[in-house]
Protein backbone atom coordinates (compact mmCIF):
# COMPACT_ATOMS: atom_id res chain seq x y z
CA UNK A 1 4.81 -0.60 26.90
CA UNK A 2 2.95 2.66 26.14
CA UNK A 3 2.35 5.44 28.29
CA UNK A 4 -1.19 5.26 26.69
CA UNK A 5 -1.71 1.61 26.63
CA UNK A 6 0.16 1.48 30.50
CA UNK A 7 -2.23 4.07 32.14
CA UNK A 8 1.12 5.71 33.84
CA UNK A 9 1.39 9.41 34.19
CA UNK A 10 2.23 11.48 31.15
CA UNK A 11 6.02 12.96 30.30
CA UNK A 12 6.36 16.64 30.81
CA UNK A 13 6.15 16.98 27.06
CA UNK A 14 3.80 14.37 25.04
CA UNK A 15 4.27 15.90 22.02
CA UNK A 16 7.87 15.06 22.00
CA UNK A 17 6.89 11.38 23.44
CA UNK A 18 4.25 10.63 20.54
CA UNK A 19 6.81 11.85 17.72
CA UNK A 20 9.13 9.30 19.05
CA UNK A 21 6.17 6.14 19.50
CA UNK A 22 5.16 7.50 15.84
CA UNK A 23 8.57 7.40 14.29
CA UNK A 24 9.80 4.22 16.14
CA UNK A 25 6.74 2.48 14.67
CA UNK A 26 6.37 3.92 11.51
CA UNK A 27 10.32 3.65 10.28
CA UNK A 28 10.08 -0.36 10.56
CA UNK A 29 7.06 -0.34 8.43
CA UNK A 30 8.46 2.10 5.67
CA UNK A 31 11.55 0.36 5.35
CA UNK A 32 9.06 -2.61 4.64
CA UNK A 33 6.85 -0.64 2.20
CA UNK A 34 10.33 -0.06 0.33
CA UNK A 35 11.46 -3.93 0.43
CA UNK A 36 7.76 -4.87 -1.20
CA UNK A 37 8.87 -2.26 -3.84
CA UNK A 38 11.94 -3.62 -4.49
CA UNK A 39 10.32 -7.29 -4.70
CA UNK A 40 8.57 -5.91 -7.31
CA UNK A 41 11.37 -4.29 -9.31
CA UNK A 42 14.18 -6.62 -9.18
CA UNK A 43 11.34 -9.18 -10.64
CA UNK A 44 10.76 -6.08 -13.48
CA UNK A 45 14.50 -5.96 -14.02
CA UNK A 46 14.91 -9.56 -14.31
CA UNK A 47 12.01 -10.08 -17.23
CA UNK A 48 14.49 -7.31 -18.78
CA UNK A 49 17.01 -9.38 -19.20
CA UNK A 50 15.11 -12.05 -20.89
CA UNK A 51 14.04 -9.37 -23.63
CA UNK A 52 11.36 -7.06 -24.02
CA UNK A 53 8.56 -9.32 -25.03
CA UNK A 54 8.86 -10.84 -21.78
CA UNK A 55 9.45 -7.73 -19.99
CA UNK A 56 5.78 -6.36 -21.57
CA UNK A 57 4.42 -9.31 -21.35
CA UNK A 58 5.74 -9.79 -17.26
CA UNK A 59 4.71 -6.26 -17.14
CA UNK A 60 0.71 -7.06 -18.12
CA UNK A 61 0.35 -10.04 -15.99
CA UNK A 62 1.54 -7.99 -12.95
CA UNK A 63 -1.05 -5.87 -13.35
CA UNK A 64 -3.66 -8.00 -13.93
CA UNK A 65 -2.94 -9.64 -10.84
CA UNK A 66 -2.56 -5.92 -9.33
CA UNK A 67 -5.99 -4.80 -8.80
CA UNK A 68 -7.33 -7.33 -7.13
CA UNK A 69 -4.56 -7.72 -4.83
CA UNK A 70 -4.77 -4.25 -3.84
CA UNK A 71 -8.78 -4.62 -3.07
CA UNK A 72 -7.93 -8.10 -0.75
CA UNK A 73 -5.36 -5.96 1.11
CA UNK A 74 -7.59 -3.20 1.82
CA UNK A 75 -10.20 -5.43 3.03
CA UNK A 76 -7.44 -6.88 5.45
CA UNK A 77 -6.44 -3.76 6.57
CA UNK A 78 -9.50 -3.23 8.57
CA UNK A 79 -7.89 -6.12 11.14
CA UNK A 80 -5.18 -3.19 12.35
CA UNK A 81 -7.90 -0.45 13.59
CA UNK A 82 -10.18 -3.39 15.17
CA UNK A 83 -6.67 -5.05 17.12
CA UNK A 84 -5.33 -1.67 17.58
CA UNK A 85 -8.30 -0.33 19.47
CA UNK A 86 -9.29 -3.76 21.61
CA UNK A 87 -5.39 -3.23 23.05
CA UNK A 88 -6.50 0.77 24.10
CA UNK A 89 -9.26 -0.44 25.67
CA UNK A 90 -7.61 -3.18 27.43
CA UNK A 91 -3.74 -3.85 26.78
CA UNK A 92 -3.21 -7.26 27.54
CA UNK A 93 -7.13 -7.98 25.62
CA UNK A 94 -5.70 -11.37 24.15
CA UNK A 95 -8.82 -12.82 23.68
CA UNK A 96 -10.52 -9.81 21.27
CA UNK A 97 -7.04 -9.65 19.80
CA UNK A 98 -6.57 -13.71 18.51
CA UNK A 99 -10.33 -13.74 17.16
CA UNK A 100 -9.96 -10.42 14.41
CA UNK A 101 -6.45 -12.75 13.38
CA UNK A 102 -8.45 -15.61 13.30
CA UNK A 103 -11.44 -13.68 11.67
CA UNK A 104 -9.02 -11.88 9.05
CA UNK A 105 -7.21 -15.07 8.02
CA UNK A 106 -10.57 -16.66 7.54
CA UNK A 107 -11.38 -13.23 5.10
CA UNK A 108 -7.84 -13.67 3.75
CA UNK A 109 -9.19 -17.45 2.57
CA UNK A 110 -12.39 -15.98 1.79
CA UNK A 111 -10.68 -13.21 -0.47
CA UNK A 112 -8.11 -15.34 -2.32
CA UNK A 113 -10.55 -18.14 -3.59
CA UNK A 114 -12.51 -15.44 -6.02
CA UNK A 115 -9.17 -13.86 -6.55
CA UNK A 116 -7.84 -17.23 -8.16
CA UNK A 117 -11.03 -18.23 -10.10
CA UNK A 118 -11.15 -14.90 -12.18
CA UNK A 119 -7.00 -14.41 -12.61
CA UNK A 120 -7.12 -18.47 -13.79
CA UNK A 121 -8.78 -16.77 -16.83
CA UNK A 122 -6.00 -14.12 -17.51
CA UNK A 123 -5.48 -14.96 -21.08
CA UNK A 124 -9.43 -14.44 -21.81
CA UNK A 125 -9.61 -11.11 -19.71
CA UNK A 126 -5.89 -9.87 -22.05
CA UNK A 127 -7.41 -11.32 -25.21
CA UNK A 128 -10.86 -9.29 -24.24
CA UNK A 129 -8.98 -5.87 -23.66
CA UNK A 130 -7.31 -6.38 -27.16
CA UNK A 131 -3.93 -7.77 -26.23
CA UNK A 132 -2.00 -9.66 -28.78
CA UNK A 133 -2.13 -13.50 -28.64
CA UNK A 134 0.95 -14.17 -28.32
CA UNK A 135 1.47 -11.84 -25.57
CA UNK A 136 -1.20 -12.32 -23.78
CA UNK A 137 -0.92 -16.51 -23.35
CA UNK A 138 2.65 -15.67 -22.03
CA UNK A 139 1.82 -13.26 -19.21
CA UNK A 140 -1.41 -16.07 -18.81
CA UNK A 141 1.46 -18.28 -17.96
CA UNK A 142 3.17 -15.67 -15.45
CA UNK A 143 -0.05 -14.94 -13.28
CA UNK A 144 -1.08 -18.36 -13.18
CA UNK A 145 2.07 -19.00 -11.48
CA UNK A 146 1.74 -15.72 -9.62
CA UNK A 147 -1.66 -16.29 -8.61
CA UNK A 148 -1.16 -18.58 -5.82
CA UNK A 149 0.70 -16.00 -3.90
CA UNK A 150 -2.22 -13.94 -3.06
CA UNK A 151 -3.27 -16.34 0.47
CA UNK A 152 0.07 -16.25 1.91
CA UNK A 153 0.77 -12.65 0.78
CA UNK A 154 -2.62 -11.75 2.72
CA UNK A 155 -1.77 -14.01 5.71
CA UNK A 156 1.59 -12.17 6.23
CA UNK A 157 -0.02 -8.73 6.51
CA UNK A 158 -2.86 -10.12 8.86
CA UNK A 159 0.20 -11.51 10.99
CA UNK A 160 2.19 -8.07 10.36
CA UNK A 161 -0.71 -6.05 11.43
CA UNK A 162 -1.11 -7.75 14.54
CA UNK A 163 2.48 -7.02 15.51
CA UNK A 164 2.31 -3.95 14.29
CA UNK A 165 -0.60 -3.33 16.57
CA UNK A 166 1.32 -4.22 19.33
CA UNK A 167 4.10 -1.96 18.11
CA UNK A 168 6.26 -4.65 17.59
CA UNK A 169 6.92 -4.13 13.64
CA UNK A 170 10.48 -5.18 13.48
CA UNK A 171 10.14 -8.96 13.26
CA UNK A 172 8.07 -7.88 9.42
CA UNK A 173 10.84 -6.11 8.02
CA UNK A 174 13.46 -8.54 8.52
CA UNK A 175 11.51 -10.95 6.92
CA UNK A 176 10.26 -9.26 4.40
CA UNK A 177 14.41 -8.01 3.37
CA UNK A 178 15.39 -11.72 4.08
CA UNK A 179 12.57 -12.19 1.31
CA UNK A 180 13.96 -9.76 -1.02
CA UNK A 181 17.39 -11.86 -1.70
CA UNK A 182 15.10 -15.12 -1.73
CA UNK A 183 13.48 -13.72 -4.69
CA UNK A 184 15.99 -13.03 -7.00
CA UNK A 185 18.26 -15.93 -5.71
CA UNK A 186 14.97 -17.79 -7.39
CA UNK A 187 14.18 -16.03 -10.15
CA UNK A 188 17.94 -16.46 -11.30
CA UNK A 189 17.58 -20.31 -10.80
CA UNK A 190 14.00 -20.58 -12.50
CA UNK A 191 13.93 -17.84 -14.81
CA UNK A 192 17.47 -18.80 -16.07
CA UNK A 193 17.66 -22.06 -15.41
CA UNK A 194 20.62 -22.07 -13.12
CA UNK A 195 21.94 -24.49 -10.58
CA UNK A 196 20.59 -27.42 -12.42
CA UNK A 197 16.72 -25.55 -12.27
CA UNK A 198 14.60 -25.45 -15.43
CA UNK A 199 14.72 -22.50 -17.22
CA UNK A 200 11.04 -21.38 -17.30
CA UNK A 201 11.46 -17.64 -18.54
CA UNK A 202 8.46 -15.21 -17.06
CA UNK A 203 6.56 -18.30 -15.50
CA UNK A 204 9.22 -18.71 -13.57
CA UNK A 205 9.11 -15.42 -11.85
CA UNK A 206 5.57 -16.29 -10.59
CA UNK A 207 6.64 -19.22 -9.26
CA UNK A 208 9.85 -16.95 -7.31
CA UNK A 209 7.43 -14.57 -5.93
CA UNK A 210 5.20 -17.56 -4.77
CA UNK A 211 7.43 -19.62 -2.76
CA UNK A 212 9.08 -16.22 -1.30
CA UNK A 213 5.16 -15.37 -0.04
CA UNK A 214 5.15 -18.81 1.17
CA UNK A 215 8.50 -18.23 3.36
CA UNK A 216 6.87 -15.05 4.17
CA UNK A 217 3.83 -16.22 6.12
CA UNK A 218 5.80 -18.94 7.91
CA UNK A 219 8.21 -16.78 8.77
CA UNK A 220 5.56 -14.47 10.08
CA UNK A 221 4.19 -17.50 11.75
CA UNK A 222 7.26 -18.97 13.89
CA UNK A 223 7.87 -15.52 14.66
CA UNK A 224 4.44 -14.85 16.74
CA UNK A 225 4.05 -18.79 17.56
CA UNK A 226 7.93 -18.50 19.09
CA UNK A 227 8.25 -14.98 20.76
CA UNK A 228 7.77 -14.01 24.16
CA UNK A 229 5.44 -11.12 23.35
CA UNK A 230 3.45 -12.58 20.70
CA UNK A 231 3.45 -16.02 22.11
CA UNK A 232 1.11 -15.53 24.64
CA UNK A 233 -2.09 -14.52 22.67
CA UNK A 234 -1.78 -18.43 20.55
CA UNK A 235 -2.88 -16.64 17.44
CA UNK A 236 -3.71 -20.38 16.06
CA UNK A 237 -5.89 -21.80 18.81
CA UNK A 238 -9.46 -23.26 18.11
CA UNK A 239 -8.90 -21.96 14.65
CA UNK A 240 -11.88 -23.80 13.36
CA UNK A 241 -14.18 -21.76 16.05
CA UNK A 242 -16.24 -18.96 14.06
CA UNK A 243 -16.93 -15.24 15.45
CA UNK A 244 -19.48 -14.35 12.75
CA UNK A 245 -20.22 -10.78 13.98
CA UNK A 246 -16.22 -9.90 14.33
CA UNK A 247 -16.51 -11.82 10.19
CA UNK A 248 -18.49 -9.34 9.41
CA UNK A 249 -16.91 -6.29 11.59
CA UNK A 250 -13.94 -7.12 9.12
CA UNK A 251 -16.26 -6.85 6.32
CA UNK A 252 -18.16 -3.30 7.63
CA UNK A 253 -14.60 -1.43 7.80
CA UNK A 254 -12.55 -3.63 5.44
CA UNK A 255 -14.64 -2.96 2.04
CA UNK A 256 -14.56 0.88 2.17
CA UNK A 257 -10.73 0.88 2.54
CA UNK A 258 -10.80 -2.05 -0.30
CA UNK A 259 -12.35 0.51 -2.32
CA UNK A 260 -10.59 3.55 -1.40
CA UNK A 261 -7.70 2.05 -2.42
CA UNK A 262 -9.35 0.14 -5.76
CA UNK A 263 -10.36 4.05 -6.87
CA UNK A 264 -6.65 5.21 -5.78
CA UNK A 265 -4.88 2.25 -7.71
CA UNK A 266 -7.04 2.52 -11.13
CA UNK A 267 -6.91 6.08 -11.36
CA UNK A 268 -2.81 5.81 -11.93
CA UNK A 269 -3.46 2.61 -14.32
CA UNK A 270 -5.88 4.57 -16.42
CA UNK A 271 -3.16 7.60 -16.42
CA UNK A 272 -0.89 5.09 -17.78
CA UNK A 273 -3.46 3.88 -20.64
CA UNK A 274 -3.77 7.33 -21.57
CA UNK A 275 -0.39 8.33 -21.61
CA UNK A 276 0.42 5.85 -24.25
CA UNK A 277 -2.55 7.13 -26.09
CA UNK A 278 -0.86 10.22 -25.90
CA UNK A 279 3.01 9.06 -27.09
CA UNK A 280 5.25 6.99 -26.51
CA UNK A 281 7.85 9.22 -24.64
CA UNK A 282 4.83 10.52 -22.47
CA UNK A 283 4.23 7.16 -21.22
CA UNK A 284 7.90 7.12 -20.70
CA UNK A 285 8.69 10.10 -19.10
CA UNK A 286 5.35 9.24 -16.71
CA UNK A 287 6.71 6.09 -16.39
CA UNK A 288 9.63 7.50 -14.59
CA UNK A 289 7.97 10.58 -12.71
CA UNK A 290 5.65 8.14 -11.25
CA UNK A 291 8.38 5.64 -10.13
CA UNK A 292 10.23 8.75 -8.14
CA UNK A 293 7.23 9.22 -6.81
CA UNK A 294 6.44 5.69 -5.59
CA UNK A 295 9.29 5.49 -3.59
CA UNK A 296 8.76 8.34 -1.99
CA UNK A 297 4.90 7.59 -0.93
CA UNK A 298 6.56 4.97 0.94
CA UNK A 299 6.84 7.01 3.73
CA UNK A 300 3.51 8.66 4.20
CA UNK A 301 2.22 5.26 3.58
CA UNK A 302 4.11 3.75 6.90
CA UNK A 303 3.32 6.81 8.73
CA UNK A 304 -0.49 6.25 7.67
CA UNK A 305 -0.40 2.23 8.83
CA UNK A 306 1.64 4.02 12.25
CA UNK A 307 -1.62 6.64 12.40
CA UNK A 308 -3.92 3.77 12.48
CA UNK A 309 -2.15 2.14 15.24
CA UNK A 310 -1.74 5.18 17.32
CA UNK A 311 -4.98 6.45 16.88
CA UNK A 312 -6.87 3.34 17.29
CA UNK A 313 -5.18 2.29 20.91
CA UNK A 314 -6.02 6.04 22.04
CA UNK A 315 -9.67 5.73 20.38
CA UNK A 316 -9.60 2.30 22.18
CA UNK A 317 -9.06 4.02 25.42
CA UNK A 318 -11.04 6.60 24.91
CA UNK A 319 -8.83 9.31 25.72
CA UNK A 320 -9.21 12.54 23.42
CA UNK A 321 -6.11 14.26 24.03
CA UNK A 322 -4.07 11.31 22.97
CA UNK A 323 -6.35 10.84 19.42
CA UNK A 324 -5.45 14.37 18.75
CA UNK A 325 -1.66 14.09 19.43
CA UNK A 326 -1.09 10.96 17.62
CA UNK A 327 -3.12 12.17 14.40
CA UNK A 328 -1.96 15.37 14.07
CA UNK A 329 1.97 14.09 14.83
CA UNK A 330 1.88 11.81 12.16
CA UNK A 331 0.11 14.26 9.22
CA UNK A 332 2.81 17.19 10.68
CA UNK A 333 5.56 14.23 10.15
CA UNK A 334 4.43 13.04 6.95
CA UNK A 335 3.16 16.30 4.87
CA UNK A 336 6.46 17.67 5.60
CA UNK A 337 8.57 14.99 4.71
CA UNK A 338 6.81 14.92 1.04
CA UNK A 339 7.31 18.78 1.03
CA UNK A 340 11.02 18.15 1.19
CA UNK A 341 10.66 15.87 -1.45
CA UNK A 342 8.59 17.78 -3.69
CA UNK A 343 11.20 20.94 -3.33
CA UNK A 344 13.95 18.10 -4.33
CA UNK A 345 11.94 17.77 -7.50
CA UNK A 346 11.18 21.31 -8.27
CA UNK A 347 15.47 21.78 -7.92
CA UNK A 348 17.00 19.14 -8.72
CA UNK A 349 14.59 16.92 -11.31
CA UNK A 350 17.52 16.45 -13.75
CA UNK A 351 19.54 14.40 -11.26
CA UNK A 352 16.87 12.29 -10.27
CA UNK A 353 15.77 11.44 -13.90
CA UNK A 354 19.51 10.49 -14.51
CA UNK A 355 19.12 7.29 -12.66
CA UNK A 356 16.94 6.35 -15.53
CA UNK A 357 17.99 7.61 -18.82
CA UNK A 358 21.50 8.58 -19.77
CA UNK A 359 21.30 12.45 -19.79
CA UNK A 360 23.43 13.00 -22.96
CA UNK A 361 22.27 10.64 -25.38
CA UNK A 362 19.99 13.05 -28.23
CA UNK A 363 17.16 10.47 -28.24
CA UNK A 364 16.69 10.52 -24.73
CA UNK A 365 15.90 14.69 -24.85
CA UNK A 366 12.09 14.57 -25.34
CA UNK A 367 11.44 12.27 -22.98
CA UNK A 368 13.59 14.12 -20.11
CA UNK A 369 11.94 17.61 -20.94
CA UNK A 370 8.60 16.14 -20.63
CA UNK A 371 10.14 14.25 -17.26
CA UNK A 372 11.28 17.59 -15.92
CA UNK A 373 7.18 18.92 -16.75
CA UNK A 374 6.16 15.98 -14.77
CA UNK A 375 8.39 16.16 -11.77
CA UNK A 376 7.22 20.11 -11.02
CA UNK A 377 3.65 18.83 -10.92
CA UNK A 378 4.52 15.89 -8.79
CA UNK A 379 6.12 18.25 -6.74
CA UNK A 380 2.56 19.33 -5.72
CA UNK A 381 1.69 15.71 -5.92
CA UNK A 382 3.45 14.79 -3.07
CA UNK A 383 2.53 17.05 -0.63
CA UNK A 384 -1.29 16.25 -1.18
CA UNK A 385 -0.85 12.67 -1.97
CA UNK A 386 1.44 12.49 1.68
CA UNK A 387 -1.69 14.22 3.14
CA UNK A 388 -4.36 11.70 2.04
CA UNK A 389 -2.49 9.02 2.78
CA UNK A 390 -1.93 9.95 6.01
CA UNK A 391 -5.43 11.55 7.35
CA UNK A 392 -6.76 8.26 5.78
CA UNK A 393 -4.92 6.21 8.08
CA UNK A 394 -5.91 8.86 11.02
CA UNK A 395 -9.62 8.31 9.90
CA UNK A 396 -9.14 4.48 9.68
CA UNK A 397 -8.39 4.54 13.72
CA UNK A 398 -11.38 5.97 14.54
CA UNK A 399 -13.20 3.02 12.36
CA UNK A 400 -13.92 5.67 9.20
CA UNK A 401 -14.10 3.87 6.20
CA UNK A 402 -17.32 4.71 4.52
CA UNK A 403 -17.38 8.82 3.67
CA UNK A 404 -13.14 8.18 3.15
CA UNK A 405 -14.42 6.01 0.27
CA UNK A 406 -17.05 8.15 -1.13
CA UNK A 407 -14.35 10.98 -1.30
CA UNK A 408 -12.13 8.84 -3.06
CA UNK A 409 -14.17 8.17 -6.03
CA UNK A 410 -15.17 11.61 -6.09
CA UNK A 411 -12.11 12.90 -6.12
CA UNK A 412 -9.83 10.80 -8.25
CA UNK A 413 -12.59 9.61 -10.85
CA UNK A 414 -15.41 11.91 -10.37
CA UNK A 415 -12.61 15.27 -10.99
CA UNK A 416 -9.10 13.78 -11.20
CA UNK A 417 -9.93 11.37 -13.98
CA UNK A 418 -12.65 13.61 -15.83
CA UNK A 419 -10.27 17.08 -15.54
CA UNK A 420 -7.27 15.35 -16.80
CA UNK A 421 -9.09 13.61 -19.83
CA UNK A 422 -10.39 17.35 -20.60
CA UNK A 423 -7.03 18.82 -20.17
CA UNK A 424 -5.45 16.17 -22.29
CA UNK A 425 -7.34 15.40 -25.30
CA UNK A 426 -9.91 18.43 -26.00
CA UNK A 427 -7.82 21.17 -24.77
CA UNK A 428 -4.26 19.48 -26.26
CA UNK A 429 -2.71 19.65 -22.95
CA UNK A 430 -0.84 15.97 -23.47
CA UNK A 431 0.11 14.63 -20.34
CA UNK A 432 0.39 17.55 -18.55
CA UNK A 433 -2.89 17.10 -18.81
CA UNK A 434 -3.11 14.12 -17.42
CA UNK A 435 -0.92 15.08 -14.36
CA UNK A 436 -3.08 18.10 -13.67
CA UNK A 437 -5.75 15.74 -13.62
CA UNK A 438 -4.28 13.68 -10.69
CA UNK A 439 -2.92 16.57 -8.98
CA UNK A 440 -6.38 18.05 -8.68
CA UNK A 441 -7.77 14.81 -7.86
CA UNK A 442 -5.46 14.03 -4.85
CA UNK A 443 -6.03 17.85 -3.67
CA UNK A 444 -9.69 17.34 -3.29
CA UNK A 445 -9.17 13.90 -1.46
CA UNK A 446 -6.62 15.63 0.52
CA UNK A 447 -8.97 18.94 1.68
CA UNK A 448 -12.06 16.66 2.49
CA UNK A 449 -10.40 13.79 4.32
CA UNK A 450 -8.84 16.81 6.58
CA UNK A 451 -11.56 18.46 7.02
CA UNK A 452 -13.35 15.31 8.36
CA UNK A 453 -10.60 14.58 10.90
CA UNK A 454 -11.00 18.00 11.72
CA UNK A 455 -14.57 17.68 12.32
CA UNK A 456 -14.18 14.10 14.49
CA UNK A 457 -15.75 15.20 17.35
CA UNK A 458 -19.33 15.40 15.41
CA UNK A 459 -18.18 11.64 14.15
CA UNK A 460 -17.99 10.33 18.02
CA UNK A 461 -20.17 12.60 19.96
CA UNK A 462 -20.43 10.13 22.37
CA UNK A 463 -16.80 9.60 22.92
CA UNK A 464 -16.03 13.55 22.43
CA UNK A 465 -18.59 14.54 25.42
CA UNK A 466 -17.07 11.56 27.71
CA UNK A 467 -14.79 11.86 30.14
CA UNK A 468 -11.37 10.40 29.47
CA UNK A 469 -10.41 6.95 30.69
């Protein structure tokens, strides 16, 4: 229990006490971000082995089925604020708490069906955007196995958010590792056709990453229909029963974010189109600059789903002081962790490129010198992209979601994407180009979304002028 959420006196130093709340709830949740990463890339190294026509065409089916997947978890994301705030108002509120689950597994139904009927047409959509045949009906094959993995992939985070919520994240990442090994234990059965299995080549991954969502939402399900603390709220009680008005709550808070993080998302997928537009050891030495980079966002992004949690529970109990503290702990925390890592790219970019390309071969040379361009610009990249990330996930506790998205597009599309495509092409900049392009992009993001948590009190004048609870 929370000194917040309990109402007992405060430490002599609550600074100290909210970095250790942040960090104990935000280190479960990284470590998960990191897992779903290596879900992904142990499937990407897997299609390798089967040769590089399945590797591309693995590679184009994943993100096809990408975007929208990214635009069903933002809208799902809006459940944490709305649980995280009904438990500062009230901490044992199980009744406000097990309708937005209810509610955001009904969205997570709601979102999936769409999801299914337009990626059931993947080979159309890949034939439309100019793919070759051949490719294109085998990664058809890959998402239509894949598809199916979008509802129980959405009702795990609904179920991880609510534990979250209650800072409880734990149970989430040892499923999600346990997950990890599930997945390539059955890619090598169905991809290879060991053990006796079929051997089904890139469908086959689809099918892997399908049955280890499955496992992942029952898992996720025992876990809060079995333990003590999560027991008591019966998440799946009455399920049937409707709360329209919480339905669309979800909807209000969840679509912004959905977009914020559909602008985000595309932005880097259209840097990639150009990049190969550009040549091909540009799009391979962004390739590998953006996969340092990746794992690294990791961590902002679990101190940003930690933000929301903190920040909602003291919004929900309206207490002012503890808003401030639990915001500006987790930007200090995460802006400075991507600083480090930016300064490890800026000194060291050599050693980090090495665990992708053999350093010595002569063909390899163009591609690491353009690398080595990359990583100093994505040494700026991290420190604003750790700031965005994180004052969004400030801004999302206080129930901001609109202006958040509005910056987004401005910033990534409306300057990131229209700078870089001047840098790049007109002005012969190549990619560094491009990476200017995003830099500036997340900068502007970056300065407006702080200056809005700055300015919260003009947000919640009615909460800012009130006494504390």
């Amino acid at each position: 229990m929370t000194v917040l959420a309990s109402g007992a006196r405060a430490p002599a130093n609550p600074w100290i006490a909210e970095v250790r709340a942040t960090l104990a709830l935000a280190w479960p949740m990284v470590l998960t971000n990191l897992a779903q990463i290596a879900m992904t890339t142990t499937d990407v190294m897997m299609m390798g082995r089967l040769g590089p026509q399945a590797l591309a065409a693995g590679t184009l089916g994943y993100n096809l089925y990408f975007a929208p997947l990214i635009f069903g978890l933002g809208l799902l994301l809006a459940a944490s604020p709305m649980m995280a705030s009904a438990l500062g108002r009230k901490l044992h509120s199980v009744r406000d708490v097990r309708r937005t689950v209810r509610q955001a597994l009904w969205l997570a139904i709601a979102a999936s069906i769409p999801i299914w009927l337009i990626l059931w047409q993947a080979e159309a959509f890949l034939l439309w955007m100019g793919q070759e045949p051949a490719l294109a009906k085998v990664a058809a094959s890959y998402v239509r196995a894949l598809q199916w993995a979008a509802l129980p992939f959405f009702g795990y985070i609904v179920l991880r958010s609510f534990i979250s919520a209650l800072e409880r994240p734990g149970w989430a990442l040892t499923i999600m590792f346990i997950m990890v090994a599930f997945n390539v234990f059955a890619n090598w059965c169905l991809m290879f056709g060991n053990l006796g299995f079929p051997a089904l080549g890139v469908p086959g991954s689809g099918i892997a990453t399908t049955l280890a969502s499955t496992l992942m939402f029952f898992g996720m399900v025992a876990v809060v229909s079995l333990e003590r603390r999560f027991r008591r709220f019966h998440l799946f009680g009455r399920f049937w029963r409707s709360d329209w008005p919480r339905f669309r709550e979800l909807l209000r808070l969840g679509l912004p974010i959905a977009g914020s993080m559909t602008f985000e998302v595309t932005i880097f997928n259209a840097a990639a189109l150009l990049m190969g537009l550009i040549s091909a050891p540009a799009l391979a030495a962004h390739a590998i600059a953006m996969q340092i980079s990746s794992i690294t966002f990791m961590v902002p992004m679990g101190l940003s789903q930690a933000a929301t949690v903190r920040v909602g529970r003291a919004f929900g109990a309206r207490n002012v002081e503890a808003i401030t503290r639990a915001g500006w702990t987790a930007y200090a925390i995460g802006v400075g962790f991507m600083a480090l890592m930016g300064l490890m790219m800026i000194l060291m970019p050599k050693v980090l490129i090495g665990g992708f390309l053999d350093l010595t071969l002569p063909d390899n040379q163009q591609v690491i010198q353009l690398a080595v361009s990359f990583l100093a610009l994505a040494a700026l990249f991290q420190i604003f992209d750790g700031a965005q990330a994180v004052a969004g996930g400030m801004l999302r506790g206080l129930h901001d979601t609109k202006v958040p998205m509005i910056y987004s597009l401005c910033g990534y599309w409306g300057i990131g994407m229209t700078l870089g495509v001047m840098l790049a092409f007109p002005l012969d900049f190549g990619g560094v180009g491009i990476w200017i392009g995003l830099v500036s992009g997340l900068a502007v993001v970056s300065v407006l979304l702080f200056a809005r948590w700055q300015n919260r009190s003009k947000l919640m004048p009615w909460l800012y002028h009130a006494p504390a609870l």
